[in-house]
Protein backbone atom coordinates (compact mmCIF):
# COMPACT_ATOMS: atom_id res chain seq x y z
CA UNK A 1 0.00 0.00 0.00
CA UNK A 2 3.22 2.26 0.66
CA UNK A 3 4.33 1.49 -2.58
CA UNK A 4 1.19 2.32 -4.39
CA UNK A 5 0.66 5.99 -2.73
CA UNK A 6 4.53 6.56 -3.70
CA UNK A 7 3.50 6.24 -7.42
CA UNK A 8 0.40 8.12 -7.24
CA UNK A 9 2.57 10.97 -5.13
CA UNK A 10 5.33 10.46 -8.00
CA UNK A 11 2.76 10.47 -10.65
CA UNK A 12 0.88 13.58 -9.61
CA UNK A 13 4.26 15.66 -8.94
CA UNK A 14 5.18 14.78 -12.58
CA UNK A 15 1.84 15.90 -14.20
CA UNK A 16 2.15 19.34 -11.80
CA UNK A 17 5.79 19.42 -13.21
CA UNK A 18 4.37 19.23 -17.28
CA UNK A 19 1.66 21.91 -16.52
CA UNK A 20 4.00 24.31 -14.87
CA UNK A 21 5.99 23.40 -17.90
CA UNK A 22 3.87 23.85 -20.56
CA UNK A 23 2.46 26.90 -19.20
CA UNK A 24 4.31 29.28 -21.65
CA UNK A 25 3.11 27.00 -24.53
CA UNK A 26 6.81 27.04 -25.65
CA UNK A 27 9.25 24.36 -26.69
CA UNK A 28 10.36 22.25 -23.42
CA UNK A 29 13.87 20.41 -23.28
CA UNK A 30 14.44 17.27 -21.22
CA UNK A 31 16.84 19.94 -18.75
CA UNK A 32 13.89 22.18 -18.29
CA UNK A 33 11.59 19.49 -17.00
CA UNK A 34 14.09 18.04 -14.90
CA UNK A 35 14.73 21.21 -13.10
CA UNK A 36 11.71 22.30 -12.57
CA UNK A 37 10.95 18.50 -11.43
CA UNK A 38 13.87 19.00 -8.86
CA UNK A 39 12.47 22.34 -7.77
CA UNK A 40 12.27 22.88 -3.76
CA UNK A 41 9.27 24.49 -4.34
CA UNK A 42 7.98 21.68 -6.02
CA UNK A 43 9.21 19.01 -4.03
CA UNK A 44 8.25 20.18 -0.87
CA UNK A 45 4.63 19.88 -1.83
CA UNK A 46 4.40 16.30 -1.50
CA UNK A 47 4.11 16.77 2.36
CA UNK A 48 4.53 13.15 3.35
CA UNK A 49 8.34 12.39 3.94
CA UNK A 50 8.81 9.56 2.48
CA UNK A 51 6.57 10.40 -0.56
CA UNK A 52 9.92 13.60 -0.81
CA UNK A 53 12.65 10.65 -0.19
CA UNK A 54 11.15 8.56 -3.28
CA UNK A 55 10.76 11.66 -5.52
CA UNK A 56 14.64 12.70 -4.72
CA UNK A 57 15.60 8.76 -4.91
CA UNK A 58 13.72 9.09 -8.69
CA UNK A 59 14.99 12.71 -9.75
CA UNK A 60 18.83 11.34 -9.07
CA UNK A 61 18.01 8.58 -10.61
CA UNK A 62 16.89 11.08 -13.59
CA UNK A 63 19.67 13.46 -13.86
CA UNK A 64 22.15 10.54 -13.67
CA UNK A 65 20.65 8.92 -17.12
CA UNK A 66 21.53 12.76 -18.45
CA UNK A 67 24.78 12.23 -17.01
CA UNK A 68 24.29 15.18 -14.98
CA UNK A 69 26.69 13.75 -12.19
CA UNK A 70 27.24 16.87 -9.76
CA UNK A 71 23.26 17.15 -9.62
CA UNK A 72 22.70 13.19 -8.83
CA UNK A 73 25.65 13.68 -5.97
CA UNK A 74 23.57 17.00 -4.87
CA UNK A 75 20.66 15.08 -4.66
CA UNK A 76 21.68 12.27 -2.47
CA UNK A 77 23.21 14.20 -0.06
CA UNK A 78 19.81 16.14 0.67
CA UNK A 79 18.38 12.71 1.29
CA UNK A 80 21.38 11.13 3.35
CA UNK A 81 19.63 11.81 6.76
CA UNK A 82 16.47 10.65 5.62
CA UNK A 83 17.62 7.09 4.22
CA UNK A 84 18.09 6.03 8.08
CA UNK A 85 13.83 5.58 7.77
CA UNK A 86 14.05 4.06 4.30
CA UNK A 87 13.30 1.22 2.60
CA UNK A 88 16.37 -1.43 2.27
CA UNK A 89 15.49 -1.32 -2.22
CA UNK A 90 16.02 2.55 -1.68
CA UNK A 91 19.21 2.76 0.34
CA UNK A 92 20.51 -0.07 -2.60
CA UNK A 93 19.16 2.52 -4.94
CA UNK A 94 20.97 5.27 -3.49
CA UNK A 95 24.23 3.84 -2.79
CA UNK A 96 24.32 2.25 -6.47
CA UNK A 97 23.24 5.81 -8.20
CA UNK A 98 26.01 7.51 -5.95
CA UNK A 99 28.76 4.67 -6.46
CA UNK A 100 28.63 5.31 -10.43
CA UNK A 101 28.18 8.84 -10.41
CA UNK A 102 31.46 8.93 -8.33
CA UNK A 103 32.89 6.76 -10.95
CA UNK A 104 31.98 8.63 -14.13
CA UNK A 105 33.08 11.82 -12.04
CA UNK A 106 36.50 10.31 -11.41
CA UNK A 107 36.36 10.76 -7.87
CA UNK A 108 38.07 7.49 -6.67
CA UNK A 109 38.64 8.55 -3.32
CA UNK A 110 34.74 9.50 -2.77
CA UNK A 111 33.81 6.25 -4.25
CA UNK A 112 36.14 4.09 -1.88
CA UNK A 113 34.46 5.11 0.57
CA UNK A 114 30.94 5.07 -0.69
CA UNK A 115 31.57 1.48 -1.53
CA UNK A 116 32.85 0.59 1.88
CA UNK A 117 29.91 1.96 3.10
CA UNK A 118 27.29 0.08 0.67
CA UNK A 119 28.47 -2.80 1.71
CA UNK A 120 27.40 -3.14 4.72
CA UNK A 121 23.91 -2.86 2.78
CA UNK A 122 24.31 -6.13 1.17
CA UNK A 123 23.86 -7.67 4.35
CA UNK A 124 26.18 -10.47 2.85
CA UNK A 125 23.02 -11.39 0.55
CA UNK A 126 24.90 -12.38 -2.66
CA UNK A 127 21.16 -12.60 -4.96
CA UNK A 128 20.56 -9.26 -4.23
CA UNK A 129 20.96 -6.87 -6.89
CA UNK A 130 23.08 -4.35 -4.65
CA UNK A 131 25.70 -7.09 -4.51
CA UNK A 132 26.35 -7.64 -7.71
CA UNK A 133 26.51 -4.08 -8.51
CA UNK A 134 29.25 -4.07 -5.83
CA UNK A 135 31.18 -6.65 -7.34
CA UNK A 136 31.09 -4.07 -11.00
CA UNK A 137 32.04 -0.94 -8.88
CA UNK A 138 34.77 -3.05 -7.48
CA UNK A 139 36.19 -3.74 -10.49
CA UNK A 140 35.75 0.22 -12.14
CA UNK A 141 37.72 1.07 -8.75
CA UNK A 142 40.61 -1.36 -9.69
CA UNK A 143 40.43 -0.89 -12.94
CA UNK A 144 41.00 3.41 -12.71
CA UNK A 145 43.96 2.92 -10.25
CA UNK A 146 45.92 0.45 -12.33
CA UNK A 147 44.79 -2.79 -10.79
CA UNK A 148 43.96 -5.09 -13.56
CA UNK A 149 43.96 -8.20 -12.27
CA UNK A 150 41.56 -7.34 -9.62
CA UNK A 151 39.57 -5.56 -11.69
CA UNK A 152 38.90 -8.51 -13.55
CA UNK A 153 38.20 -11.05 -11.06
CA UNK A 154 35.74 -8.34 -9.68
CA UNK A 155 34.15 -8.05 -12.85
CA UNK A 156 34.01 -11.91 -13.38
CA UNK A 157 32.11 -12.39 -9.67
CA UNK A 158 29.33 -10.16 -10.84
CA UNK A 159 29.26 -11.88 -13.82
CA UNK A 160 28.97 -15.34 -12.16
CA UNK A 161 26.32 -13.70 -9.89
CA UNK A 162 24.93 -12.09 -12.86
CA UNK A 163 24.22 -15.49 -14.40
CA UNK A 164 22.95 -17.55 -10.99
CA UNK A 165 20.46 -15.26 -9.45
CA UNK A 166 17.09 -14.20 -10.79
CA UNK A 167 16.75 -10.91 -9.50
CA UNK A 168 17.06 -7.59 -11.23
CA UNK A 169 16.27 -7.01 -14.89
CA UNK A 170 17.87 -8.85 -17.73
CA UNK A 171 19.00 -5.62 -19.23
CA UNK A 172 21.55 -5.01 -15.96
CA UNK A 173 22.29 -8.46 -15.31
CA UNK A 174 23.03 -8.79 -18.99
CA UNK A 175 25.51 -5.30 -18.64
CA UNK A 176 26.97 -6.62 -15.49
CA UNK A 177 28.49 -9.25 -17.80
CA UNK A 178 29.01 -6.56 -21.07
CA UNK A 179 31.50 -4.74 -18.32
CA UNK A 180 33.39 -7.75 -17.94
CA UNK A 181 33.43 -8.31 -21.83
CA UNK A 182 34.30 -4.66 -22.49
CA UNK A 183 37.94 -4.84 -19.83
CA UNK A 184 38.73 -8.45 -21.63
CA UNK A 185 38.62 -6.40 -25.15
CA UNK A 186 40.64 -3.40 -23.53
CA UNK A 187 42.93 -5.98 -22.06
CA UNK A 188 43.32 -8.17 -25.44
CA UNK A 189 41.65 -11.17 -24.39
CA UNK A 190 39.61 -11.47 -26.85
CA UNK A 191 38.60 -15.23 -26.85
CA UNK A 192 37.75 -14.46 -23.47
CA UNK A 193 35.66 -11.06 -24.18
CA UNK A 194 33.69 -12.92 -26.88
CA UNK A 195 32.67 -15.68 -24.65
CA UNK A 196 31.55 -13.14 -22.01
CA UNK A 197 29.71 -10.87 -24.50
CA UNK A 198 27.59 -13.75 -26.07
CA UNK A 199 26.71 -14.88 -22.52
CA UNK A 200 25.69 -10.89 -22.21
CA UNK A 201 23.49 -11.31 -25.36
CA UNK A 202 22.38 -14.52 -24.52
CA UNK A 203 20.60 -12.86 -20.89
CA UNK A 204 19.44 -9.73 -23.22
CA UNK A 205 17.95 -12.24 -26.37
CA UNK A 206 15.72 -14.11 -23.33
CA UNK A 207 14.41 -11.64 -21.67
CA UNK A 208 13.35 -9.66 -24.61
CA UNK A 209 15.65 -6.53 -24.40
């Protein structure tokens, strides 16, 4: 019942945000929805807490797909405090959006840290989703401070994982083997990055993506 009242909160913010938009009856970019989606003003309507904590959770979520990576770190420090109350699927969500905005940033440091503290998340559950993610951010850590070797048997755990559990969607467990096939290529294996992409296709091809 939670759940369901988030979407309806998320759904009515995001047909307030399109008539605020459209308002001026003039051409609207994806950044101009976005910030007027993240406005305070905006926001703060939805009254109930953790209706706010779902919309930030989402608008990170957002601005990271438009590689906006200082805005998705902004974001998830605004909700830090209010995480302690949420659900165990958002603090995943959080800590996974943060861990590869750090990454794409370049901020190595940051995301050491950020993954020492997501995983004590996992909860040493190696089907969840967050897990596996670990293992890939693991392995983008090695890989951007010169440890290869680790950075491949990183990327080959969430592989394995990637191809054992059943959770998450076939498009990321089907990436979390791609990354692996992408550092083989970089690295000249390429026997080995052509097994490890057909796998990838093989987990995209069955479930339909």
């Amino acid at each position: 019942i939670q759940q369901l009242r988030k979407q309806e909160a998320l759904r009515e913010h995001f047909l307030m945000v399109l008539n605020r938009a459209t308002e001026s009856n003039e051409a609207i970019s994806p950044e101009t929805l976005l910030a007027l989606a993240a406005n305070t003003e905006l926001v703060l309507s939805a009254r109930n807490p953790q209706v706010q904590l779902a919309l930030k959770l989402a608008l990170a979520e957002m601005f990271l797909l438009r590689t906006d990576y200082p805005k998705t770190i902004q974001l998830l420090d605004s909700i830090e405090l209010a995480l302690a109350n949420g659900t165990e699927q958002e603090k995943a969500s959080a800590a996974s959006t943060r861990l590869y905005a750090l990454i794409q940033m370049g901020d190595i440091e940051a995301a050491e840290k950020a993954l020492s503290k997501a995983e004590k998340l996992s909860l040493a559950r190696t089907e969840s989703d967050l897990a596996r993610n670990l293992w890939v951010f693991r392995g983008q850590i090695a890989q951007a401070k010169g440890n290869l070797t680790l950075a491949v048997v990183s990327m080959e755990k969430a592989a394995e994982l990637a191809e054992s559990e059943r959770t998450g969607t076939a498009l990321d467990r089907g990436t979390s083997i791609g990354n692996l096939a992408v550092l083989q290529l970089n690295l000249g294996q390429y026997a080995s990055a052509q097994n490890a992409a057909t796998r990838a296709l093989a987990i995209w091809e069955a479930g339909g993506v």
